[in-house]
N, C-alpha and C. Protein backbone atom coordinates (compact mmCIF):
# COMPACT_ATOMS: atom_id res chain seq x y z
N UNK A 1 37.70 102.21 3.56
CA UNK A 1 37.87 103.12 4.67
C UNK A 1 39.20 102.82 5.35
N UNK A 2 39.84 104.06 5.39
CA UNK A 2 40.98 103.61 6.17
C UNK A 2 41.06 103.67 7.86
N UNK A 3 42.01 103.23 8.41
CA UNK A 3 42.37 103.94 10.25
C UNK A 3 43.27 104.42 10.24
N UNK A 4 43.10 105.17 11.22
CA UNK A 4 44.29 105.87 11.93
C UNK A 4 43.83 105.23 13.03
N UNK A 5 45.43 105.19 14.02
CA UNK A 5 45.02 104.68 15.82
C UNK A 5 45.97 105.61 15.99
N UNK A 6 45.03 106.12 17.31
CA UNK A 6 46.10 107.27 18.03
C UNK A 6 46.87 106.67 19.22
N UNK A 7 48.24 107.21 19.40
CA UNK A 7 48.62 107.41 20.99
C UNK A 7 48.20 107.64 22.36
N UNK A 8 47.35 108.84 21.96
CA UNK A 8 46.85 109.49 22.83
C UNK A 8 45.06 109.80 22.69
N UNK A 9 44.91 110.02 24.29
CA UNK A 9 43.44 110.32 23.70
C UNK A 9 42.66 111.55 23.18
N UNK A 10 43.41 112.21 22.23
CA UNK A 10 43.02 112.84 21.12
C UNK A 10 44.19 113.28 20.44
N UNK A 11 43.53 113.80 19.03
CA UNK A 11 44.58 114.49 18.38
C UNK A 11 43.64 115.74 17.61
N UNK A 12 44.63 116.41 17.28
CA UNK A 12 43.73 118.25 16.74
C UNK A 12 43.67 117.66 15.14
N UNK A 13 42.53 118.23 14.72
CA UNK A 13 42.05 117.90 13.12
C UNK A 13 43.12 117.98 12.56
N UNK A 14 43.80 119.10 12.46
CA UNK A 14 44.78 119.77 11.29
C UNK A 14 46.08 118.55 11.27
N UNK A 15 46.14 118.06 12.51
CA UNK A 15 47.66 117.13 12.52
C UNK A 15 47.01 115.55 11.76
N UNK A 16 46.11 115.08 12.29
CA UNK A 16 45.35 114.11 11.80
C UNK A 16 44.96 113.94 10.55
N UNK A 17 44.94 115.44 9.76
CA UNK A 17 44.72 115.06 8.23
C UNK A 17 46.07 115.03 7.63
N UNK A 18 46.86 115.70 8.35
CA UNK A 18 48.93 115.62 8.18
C UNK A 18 48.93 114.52 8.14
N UNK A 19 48.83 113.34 9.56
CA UNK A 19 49.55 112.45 9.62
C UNK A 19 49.53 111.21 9.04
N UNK A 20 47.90 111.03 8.54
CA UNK A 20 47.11 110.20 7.75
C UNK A 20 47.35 110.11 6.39
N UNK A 21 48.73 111.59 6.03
CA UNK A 21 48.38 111.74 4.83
C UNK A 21 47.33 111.80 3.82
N UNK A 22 46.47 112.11 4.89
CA UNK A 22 44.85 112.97 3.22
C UNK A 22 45.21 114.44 2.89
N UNK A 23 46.00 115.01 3.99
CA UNK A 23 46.88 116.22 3.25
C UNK A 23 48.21 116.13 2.96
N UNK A 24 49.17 116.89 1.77
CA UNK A 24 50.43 116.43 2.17
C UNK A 24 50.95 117.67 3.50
N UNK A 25 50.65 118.76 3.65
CA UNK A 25 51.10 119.65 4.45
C UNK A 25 50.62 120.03 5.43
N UNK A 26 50.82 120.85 6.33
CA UNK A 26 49.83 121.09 7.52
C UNK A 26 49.56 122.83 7.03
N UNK A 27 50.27 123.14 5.86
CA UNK A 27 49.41 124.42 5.27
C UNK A 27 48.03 123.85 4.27
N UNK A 28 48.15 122.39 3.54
CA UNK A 28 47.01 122.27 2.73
C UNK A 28 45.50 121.80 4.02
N UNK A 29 45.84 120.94 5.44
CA UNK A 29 45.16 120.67 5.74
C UNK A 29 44.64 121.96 6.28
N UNK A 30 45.37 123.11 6.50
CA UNK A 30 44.61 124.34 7.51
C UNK A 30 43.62 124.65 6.16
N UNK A 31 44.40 124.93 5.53
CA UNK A 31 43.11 125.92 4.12
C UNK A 31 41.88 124.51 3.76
N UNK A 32 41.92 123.25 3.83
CA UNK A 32 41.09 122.12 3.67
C UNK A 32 40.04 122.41 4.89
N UNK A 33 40.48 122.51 5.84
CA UNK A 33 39.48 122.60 7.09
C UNK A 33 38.73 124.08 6.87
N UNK A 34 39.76 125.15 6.79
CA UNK A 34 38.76 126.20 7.14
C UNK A 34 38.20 126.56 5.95
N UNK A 35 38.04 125.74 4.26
CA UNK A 35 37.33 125.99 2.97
C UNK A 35 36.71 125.05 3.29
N UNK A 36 35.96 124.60 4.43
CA UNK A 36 35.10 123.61 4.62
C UNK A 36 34.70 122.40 3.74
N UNK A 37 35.85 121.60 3.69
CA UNK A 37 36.06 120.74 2.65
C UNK A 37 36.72 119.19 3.53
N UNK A 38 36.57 119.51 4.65
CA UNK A 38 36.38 118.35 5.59
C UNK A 38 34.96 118.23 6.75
N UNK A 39 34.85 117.01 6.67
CA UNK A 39 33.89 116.17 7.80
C UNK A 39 34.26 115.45 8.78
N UNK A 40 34.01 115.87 9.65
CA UNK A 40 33.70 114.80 11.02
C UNK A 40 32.21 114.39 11.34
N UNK A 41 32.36 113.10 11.72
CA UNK A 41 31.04 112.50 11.88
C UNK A 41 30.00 113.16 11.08
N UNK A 42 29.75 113.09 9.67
CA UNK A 42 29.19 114.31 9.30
C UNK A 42 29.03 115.39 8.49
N UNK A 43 29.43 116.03 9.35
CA UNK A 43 29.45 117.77 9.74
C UNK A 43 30.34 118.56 8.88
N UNK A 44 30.24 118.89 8.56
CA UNK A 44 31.38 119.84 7.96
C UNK A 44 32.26 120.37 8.82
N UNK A 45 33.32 120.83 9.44
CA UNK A 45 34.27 121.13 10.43
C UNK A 45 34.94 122.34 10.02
N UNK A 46 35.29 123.10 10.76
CA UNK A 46 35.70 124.23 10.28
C UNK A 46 37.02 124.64 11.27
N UNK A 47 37.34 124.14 11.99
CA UNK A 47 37.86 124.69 13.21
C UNK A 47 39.20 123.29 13.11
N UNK A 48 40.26 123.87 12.71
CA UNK A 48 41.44 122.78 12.60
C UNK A 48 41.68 122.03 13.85
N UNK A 49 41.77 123.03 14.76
CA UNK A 49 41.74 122.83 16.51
C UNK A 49 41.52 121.48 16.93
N UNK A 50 39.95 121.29 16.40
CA UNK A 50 39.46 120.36 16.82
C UNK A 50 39.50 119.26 17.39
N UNK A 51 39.27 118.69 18.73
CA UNK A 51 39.79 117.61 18.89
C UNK A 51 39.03 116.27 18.37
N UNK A 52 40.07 115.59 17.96
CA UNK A 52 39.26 114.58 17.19
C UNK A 52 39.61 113.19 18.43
N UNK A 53 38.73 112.58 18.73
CA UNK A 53 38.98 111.23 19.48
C UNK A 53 38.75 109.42 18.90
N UNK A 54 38.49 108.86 19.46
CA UNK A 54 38.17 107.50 18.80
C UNK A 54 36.97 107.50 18.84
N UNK A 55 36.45 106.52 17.32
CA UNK A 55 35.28 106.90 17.21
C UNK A 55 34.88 107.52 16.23
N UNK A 56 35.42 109.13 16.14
CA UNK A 56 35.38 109.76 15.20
C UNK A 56 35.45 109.31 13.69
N UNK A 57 34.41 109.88 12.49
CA UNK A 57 34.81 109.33 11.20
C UNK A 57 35.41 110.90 10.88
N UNK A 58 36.40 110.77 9.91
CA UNK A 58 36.84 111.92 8.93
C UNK A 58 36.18 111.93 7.71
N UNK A 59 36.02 112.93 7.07
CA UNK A 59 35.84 112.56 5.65
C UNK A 59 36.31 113.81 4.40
N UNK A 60 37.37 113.44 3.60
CA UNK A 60 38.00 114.55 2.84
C UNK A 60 38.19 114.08 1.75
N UNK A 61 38.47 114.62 0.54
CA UNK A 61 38.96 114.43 -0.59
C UNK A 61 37.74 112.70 -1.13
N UNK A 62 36.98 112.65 -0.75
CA UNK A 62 36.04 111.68 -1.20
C UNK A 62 36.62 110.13 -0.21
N UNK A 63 37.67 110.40 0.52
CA UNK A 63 38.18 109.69 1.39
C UNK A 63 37.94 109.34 2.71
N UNK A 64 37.26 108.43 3.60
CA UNK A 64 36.78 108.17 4.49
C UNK A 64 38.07 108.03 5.87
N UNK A 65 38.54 107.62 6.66
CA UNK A 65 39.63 107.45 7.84
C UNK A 65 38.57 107.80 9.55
N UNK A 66 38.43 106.29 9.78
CA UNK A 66 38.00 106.07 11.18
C UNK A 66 39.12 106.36 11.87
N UNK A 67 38.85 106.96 13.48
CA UNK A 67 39.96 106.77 14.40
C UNK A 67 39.68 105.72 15.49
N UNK A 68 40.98 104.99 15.87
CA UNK A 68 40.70 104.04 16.31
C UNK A 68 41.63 104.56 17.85
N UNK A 69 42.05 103.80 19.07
CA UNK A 69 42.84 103.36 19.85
C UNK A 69 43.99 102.87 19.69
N UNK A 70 45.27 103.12 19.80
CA UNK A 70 46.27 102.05 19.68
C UNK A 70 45.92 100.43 20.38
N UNK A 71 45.75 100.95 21.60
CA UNK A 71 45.31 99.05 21.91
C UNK A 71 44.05 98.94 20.92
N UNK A 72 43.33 99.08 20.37
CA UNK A 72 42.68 98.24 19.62
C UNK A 72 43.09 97.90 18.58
N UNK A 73 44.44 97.94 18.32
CA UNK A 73 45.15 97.70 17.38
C UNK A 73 45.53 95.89 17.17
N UNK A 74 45.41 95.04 16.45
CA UNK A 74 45.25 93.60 16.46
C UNK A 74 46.58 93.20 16.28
């Protein structure tokens, strides 16, 4: 399982599967989200928008990515 730690306290699905690189583009992550081929906690997600916070699990391409906090960063 990988992390991501954010900056801030959230980030929108579509940039988060960009920045993590589980997509290479922010055109493959829009068509990934709305062919319902990503998860949060879960769920299937449909809505790129989304805000994702810490906490949150992703799950795409058979690939897992927790989000974490920057300060919880070691």
């Amino acid at each position: 399982m990988n992390e991501f730690y954010l900056k801030d306290d959230f980030i929108k699905l579509g940039q988060v599967l960009k920045a993590s690189g589980l997509c290479e583009t922010g055109v493959d992550a829009k068509y990934s989200v709305t062919d319902g081929k990503v998860k949060v906690n879960g769920e299937i997600e449909l809505q790129r928008g989304k805000k994702i916070v810490p906490g949150d699990l992703i799950e795409y391409n058979g690939k897992q990515l927790i989000i974490k906090k920057k300060e919880d960063r070691v």
